[in-house]
Protein backbone atom coordinates (compact mmCIF):
# COMPACT_ATOMS: atom_id res chain seq x y z
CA UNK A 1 -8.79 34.30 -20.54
CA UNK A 2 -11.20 37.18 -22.39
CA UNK A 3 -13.33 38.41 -19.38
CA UNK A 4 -16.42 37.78 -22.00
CA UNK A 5 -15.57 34.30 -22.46
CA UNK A 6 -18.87 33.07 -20.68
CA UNK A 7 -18.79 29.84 -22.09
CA UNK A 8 -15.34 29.26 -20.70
CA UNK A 9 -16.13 30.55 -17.60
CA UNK A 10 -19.16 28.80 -16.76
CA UNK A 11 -16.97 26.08 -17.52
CA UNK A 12 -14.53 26.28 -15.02
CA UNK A 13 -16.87 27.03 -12.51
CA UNK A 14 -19.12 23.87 -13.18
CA UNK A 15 -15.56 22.32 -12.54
CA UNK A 16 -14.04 23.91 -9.91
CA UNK A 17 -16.90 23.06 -8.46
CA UNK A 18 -17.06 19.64 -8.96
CA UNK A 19 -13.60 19.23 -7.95
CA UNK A 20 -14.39 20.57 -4.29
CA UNK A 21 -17.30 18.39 -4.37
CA UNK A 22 -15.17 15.21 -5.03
CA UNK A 23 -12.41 16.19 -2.11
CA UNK A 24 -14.99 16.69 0.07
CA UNK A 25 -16.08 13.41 0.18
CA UNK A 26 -12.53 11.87 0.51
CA UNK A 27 -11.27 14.04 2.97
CA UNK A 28 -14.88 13.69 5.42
CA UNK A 29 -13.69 9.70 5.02
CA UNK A 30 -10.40 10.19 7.17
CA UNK A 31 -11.25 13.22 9.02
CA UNK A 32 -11.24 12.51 13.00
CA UNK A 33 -10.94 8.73 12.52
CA UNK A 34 -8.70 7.03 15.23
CA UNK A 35 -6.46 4.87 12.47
CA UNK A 36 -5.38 7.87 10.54
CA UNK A 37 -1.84 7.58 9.89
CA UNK A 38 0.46 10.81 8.97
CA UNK A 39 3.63 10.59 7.48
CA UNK A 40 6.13 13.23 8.17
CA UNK A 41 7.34 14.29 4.80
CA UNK A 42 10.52 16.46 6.45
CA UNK A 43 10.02 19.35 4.35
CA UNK A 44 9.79 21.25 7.44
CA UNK A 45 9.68 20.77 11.18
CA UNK A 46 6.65 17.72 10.93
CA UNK A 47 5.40 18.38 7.77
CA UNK A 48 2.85 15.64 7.97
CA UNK A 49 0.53 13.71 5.11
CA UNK A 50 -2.02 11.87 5.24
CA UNK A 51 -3.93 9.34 3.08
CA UNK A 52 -7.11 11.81 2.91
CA UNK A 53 -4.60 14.40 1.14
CA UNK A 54 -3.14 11.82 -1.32
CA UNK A 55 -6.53 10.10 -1.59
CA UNK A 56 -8.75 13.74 -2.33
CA UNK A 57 -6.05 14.79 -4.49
CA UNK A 58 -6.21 11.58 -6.64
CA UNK A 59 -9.64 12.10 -7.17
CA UNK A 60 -9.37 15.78 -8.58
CA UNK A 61 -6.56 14.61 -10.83
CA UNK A 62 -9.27 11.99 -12.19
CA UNK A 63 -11.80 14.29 -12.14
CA UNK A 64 -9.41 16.59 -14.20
CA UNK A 65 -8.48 14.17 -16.55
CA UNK A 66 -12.26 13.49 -17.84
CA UNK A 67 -13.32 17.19 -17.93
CA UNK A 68 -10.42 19.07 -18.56
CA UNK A 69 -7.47 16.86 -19.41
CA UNK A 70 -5.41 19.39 -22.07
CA UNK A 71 -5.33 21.97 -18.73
CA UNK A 72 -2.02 21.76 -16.73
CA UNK A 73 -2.07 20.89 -13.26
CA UNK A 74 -0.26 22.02 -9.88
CA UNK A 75 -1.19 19.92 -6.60
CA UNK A 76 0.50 19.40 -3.31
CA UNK A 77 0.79 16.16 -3.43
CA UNK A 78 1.52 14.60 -7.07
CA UNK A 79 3.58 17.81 -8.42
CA UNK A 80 2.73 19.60 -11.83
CA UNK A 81 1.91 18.27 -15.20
CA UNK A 82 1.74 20.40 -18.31
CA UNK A 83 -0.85 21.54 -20.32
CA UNK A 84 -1.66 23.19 -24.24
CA UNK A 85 -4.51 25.63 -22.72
CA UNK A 86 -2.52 28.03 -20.79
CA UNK A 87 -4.44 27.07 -18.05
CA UNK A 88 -3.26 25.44 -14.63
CA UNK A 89 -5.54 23.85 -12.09
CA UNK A 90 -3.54 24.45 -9.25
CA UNK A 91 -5.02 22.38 -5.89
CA UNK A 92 -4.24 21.28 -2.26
CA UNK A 93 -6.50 18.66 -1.62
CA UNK A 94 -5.69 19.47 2.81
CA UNK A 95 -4.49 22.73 3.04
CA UNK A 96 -4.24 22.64 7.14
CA UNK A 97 -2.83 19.05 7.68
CA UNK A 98 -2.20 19.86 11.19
CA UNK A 99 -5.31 20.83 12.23
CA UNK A 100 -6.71 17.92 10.20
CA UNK A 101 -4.68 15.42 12.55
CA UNK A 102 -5.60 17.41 15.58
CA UNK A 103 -9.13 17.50 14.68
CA UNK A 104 -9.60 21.15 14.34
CA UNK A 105 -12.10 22.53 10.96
CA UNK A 106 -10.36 25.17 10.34
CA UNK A 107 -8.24 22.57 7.08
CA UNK A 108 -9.91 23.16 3.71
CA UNK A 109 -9.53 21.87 0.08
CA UNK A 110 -7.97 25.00 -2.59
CA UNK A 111 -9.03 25.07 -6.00
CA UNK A 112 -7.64 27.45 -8.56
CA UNK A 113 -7.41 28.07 -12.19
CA UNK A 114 -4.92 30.20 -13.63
CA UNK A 115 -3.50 31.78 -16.31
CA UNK A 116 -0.29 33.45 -16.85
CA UNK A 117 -1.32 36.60 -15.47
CA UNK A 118 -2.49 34.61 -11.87
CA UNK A 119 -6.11 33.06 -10.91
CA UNK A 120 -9.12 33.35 -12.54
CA UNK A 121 -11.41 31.75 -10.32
CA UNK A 122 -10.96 30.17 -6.97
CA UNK A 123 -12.24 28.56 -3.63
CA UNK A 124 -11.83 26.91 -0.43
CA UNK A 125 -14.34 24.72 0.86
CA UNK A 126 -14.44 23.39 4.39
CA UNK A 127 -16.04 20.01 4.04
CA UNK A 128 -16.89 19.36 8.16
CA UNK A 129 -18.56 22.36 8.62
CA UNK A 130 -19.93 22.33 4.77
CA UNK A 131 -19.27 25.91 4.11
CA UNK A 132 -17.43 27.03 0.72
CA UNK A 133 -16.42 30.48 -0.32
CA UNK A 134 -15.83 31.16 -4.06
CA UNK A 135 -14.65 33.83 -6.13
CA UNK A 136 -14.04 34.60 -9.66
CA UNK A 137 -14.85 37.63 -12.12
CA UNK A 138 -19.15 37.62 -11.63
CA UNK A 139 -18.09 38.43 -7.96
CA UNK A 140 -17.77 35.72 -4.52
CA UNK A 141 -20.29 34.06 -2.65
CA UNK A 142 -20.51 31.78 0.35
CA UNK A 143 -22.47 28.66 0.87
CA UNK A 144 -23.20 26.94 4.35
CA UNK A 145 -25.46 26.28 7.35
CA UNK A 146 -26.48 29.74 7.11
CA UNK A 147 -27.67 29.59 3.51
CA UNK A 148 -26.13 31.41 0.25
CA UNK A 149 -24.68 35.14 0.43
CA UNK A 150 -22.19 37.21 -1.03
CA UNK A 151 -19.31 37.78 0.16
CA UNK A 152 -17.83 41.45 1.01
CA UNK A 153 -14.52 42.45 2.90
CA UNK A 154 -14.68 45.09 5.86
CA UNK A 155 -13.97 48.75 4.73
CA UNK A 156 -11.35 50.51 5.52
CA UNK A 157 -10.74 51.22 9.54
CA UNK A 158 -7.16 52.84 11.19
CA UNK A 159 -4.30 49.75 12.01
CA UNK A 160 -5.01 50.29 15.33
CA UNK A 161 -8.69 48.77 14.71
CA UNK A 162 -7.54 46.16 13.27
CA UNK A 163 -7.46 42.17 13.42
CA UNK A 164 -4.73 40.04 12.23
CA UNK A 165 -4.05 36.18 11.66
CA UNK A 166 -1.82 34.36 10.72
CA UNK A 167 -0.98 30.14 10.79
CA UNK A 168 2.25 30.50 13.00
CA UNK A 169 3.38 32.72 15.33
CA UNK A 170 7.19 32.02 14.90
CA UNK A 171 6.58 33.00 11.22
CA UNK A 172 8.97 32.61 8.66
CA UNK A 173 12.80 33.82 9.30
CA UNK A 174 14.48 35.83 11.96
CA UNK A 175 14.05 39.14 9.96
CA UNK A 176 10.23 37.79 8.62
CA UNK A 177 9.51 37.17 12.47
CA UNK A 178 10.49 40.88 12.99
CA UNK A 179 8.31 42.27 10.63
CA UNK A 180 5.47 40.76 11.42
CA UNK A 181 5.30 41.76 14.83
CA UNK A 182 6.01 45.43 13.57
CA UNK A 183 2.38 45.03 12.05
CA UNK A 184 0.99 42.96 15.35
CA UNK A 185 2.06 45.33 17.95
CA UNK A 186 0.30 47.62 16.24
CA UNK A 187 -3.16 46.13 15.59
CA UNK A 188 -5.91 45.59 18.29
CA UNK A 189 -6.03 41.64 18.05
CA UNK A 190 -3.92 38.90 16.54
CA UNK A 191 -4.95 35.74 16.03
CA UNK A 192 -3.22 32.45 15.16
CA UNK A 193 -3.61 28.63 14.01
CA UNK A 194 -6.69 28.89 11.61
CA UNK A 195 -5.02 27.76 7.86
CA UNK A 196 -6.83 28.55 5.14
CA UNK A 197 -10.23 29.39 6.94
CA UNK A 198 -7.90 33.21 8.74
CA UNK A 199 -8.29 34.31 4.66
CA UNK A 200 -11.82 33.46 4.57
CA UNK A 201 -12.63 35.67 8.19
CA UNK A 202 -11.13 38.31 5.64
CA UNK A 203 -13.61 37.63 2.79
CA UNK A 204 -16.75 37.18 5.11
CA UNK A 205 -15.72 40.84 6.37
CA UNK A 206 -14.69 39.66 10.02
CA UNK A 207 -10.77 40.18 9.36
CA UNK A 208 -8.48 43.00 8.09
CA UNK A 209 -5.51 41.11 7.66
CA UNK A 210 -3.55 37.96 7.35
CA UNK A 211 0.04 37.66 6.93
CA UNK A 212 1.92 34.97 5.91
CA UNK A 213 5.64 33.55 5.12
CA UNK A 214 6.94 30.61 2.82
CA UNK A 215 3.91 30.02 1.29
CA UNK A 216 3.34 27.72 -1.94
CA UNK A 217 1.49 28.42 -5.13
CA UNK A 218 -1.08 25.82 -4.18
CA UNK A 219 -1.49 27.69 -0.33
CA UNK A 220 -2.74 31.03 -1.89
CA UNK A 221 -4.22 30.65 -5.32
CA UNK A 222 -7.49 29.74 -4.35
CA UNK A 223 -7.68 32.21 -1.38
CA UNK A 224 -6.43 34.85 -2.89
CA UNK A 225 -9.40 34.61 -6.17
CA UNK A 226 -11.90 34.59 -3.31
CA UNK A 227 -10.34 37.66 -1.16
CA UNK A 228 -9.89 39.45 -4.57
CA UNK A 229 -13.56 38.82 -5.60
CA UNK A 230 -15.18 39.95 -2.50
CA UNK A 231 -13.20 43.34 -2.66
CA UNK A 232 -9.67 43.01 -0.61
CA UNK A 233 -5.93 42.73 -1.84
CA UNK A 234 -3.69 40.05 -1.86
CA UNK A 235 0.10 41.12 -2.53
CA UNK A 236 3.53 39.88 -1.62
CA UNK A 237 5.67 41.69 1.30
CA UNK A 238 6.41 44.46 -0.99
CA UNK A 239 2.99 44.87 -3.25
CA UNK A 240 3.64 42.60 -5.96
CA UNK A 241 1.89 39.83 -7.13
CA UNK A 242 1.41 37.02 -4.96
CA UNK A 243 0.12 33.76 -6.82
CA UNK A 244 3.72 32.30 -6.73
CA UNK A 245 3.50 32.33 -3.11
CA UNK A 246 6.09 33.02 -0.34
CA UNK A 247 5.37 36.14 1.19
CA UNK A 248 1.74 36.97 1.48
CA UNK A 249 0.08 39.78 2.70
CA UNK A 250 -3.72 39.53 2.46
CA UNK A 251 -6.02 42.54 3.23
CA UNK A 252 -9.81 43.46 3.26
CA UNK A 253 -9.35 47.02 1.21
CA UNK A 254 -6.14 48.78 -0.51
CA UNK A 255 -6.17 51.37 2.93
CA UNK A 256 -5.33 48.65 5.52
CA UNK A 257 -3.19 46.98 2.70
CA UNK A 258 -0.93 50.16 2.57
CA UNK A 259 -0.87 50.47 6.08
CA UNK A 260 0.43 46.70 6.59
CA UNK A 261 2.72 47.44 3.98
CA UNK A 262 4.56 50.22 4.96
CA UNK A 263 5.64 48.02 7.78
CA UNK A 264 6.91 44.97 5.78
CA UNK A 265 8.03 46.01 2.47
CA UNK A 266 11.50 46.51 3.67
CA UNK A 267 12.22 43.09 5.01
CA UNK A 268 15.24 41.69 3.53
C-alpha cells in the first residue's frame, strides 16, 4: 500500500477499529461466566475453544463482509478466504484462550491488515480491562483507564538489565527450550503466562523482550504492527521477517534485538 495513500489508510483504521469494537462485545459476553464450555481442539496439549472465540470471530467476518468484502481474510477460527485487493485481514478473535478460561485479562482480540510485504496496521485490544494499543504508519497509541497516549518502547539498556516474557516456559522444542534459556539466564527477570498483553509491556516501554516458539500468522501480526510503530523490532530466531509466525523474537530497540539474537540465531 503507497505510504501516501491517506484515504486508504484512514480506511483501514476506521475498520480495524470497528472490528475490535465488535469482538469486544462478544468476547465481554462469555468472559468469567460459570457455563462457558471449551472444547479441546487437540492441536496441541489442550488447545481449547470457546464459543466467545467462534462467536467474536463471526462477527468480524460480518463486519468484514459489509465494509471490506473484496479483502482476503486469515482468522483462527474459520481459516482463510481470498481476496482481489492484496490485502488480508488477518484476526484472532481470543488470542490467550487459556487465560480466558482461567479468568486471567491478560487474552486479547488481534487485528491486522497486510500486504505482501507484512502488516500495515495493527492492534490488540483487551476488552476487560478496556485498554487497546494500536499501531500503523502515523505512529501507535494506547487507549484505557488512564486516558490516550502514545506509545514508545524502552531504549536501549545491557542484557543483563533486561526483562523477558514469554507464554510458556517449556517453549517450543528440545533445542528451542535451550535457546531460550541461553537468553533468560542472562537477563535480570523473566516473566511468563501473559499472551498477547507480554508484547504490549514491550510497546508501553515496561519490557525489552519477548520470545516466542510455534507461533501462527494470526498470534503476531497485530502485535508485531504495534511493537513496530512504537519503535522496537519484531524478527524471527535468525532476523528475518516474522509475520508468518513460528519463531518470534520481539524487542524494544535494534541493540537489545542483536543482543537476543546472537543467542538464538543458531538454533537448528
Amino acid at each position: 500500500m503507497p505510504a501516501t495513500d491517506t484515504v486508504l489508510l484512514h480506511d483501514l483504521t476506521t475498520t480495524a477499529l470497528a472490528l475490535a469494537d465488535a469482538a469486544r462485545g462478544e468476547t465481554l459476553r462469555h468472559f468469567r461466566k460459570a457455563d462457558l464450555v471449551a472444547r479441546d481442539k487437540g492441536v496441541a496439549a489442550f488447545d481449547p475453544v470457546t464459543e466467545a472465540d467462534r462467536a467474536a470471530e463471526t462477527a468480524m467476518r460480518a463486519l468484514l463482509a459489509r465494509h471490506r468484502p473484496d479483502d482476503g481474510i486469515l482468522g483462527e477460527e474459520f481459516g482463510s478466504s481470498g481476496g482481489t485487493t492484496g490485502l488480508t485481514w488477518v484476526i484472532d478473535p481470543v488470542d490467550g484462550t487459556r487465560a480466558f478460561l482461567a479468568g486471567a485479562p491478560t487474552w486479547g482480540v488481534l487485528v491486522a491488515v497486510s500486504d505482501a510485504e507484512g502488516p500495515i496496521l495493527g492492534l490488540v485490544d483487551q476488552p476487560f480491562i478496556g485498554e487497546r494499543f494500536f499501531g500503523g504508519p502515523d505512529g501507535a497509541w494506547t487507549e484505557g483507564p488512564a486516558g490516550r497516549h502514545p506509545l514508545r518502547t524502552r531504549p536501549p539498556r545491557p542484557l543483563s538489565q533486561a526483562i523477558l516474557m514469554s507464554t510458556f516456559p517449556e517453549i517450543g522444542t528440545e533445542a528451542e527450550a535451550r535457546a531460550f534459556r541461553a537468553v533468560a539466564d542472562r537477563v535480570r527477570l523473566t516473566r511468563y503466562g501473559m499472551d498477547c498483553y507480554a508484547y504490549m509491556l514491550v510497546a508501553l516501554g515496561q519490557v525489552d523482550l519477548v520470545i516466542e516458539a510455534g507461533l501462527n500468522p494470526y498470534d503476531i501480526q497485530g502485535p508485531m504492527a504495534v511493537i513496530r510503530a512504537a519503535g522496537g523490532v519484531v524478527t524471527d530466531w535468525r532476523g528475518g521477517p516474522a509475520q508468518a509466525g513460528g519463531r518470534v523474537i520481539a524487542a524494544a530497540n535494534p541493540e537489545i534485538h542483536a543482543q537476543a539474537l546472537a543467542l538464538l540465531a543458531d538454533t537448528p
